[in-house]
Protein backbone atom coordinates (compact mmCIF):
# COMPACT_ATOMS: atom_id res chain seq x y z
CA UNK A 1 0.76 -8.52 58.46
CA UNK A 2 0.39 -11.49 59.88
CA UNK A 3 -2.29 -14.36 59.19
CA UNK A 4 -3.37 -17.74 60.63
CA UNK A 5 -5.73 -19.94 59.78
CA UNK A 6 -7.29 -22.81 62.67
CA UNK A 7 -10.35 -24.94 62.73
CA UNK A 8 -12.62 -24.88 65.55
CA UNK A 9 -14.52 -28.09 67.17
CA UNK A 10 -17.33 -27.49 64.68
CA UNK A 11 -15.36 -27.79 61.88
CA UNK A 12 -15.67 -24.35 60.73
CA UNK A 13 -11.87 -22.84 59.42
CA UNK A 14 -11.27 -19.85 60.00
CA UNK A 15 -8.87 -17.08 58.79
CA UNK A 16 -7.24 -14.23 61.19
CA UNK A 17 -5.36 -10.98 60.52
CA UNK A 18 -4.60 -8.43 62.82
CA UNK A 19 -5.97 -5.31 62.57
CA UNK A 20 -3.86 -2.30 62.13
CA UNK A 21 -3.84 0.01 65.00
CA UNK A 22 -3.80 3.86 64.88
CA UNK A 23 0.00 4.86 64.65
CA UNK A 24 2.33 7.93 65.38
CA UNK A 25 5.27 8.74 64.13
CA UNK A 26 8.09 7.01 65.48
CA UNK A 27 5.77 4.29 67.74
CA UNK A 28 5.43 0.64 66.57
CA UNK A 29 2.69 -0.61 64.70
CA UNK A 30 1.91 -3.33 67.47
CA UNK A 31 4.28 -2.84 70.60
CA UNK A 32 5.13 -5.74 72.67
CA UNK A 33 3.07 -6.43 75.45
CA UNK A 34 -0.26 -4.67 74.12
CA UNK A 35 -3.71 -6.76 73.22
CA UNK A 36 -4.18 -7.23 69.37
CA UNK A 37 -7.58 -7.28 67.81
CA UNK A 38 -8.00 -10.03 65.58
CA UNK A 39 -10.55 -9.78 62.22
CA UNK A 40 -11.52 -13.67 61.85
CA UNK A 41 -13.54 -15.04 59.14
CA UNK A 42 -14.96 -18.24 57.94
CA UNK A 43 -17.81 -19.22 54.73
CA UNK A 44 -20.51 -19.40 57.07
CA UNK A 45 -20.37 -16.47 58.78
CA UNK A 46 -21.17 -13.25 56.92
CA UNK A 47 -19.46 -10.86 59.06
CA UNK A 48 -16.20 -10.83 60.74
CA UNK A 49 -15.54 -12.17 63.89
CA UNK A 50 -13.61 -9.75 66.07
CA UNK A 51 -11.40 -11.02 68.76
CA UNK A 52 -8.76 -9.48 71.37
CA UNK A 53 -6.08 -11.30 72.19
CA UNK A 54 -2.59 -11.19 73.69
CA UNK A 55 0.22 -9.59 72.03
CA UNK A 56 1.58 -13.03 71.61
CA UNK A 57 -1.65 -14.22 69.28
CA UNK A 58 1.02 -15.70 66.85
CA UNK A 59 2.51 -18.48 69.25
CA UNK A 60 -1.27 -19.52 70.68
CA UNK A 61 -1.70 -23.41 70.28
CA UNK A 62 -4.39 -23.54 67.45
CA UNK A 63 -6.83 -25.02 69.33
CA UNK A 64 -6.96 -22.24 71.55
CA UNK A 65 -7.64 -19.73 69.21
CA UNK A 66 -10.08 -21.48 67.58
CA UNK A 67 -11.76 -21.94 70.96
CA UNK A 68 -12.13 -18.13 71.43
CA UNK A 69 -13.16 -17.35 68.39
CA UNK A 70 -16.02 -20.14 68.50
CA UNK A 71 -17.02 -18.32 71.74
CA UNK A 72 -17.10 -15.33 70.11
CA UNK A 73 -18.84 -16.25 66.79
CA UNK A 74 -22.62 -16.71 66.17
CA UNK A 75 -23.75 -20.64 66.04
CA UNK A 76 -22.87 -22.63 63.34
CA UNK A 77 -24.97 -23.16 60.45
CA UNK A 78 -25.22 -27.08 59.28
């Protein structure tokens, strides 16, 4: 499975995996072309972060990424 890891404009890094999608026999774990849920995580945030993003979610400029999970996550602690 797949991982990356980015840093958002707070400084905050944060790890991503996809999550595994339901399967059926003889279908493709993640087809081209479909949305991928991503499980991001960081020290201060307790829970997960979940994101959807293109199917592409590997090739995404870091800074990007980072930017939508920031939107997605709960304010930073300091």
């Amino acid at each position: 499975m797949a991982q990356r890891t980015v840093t958002d404009d707070s400084g905050r890094i944060w790890t991503c995996v996809a999550v595994a999608a339901p399967t059926k026999a003889g279908v493709a774990a993640r087809p081209m072309g479909l949305d991928v849920t991503l499980a991001c995580t960081t020290t201060s945030v307790a829970a997960p972060v979940s994101v959807t993003v293109g199917w592409g979610w590997e090739k995404i400029a870091d800074n990007g990424l980072a930017r939508v999970i920031a939107l997605a996550s709960p304010v930073p602690r300091r």
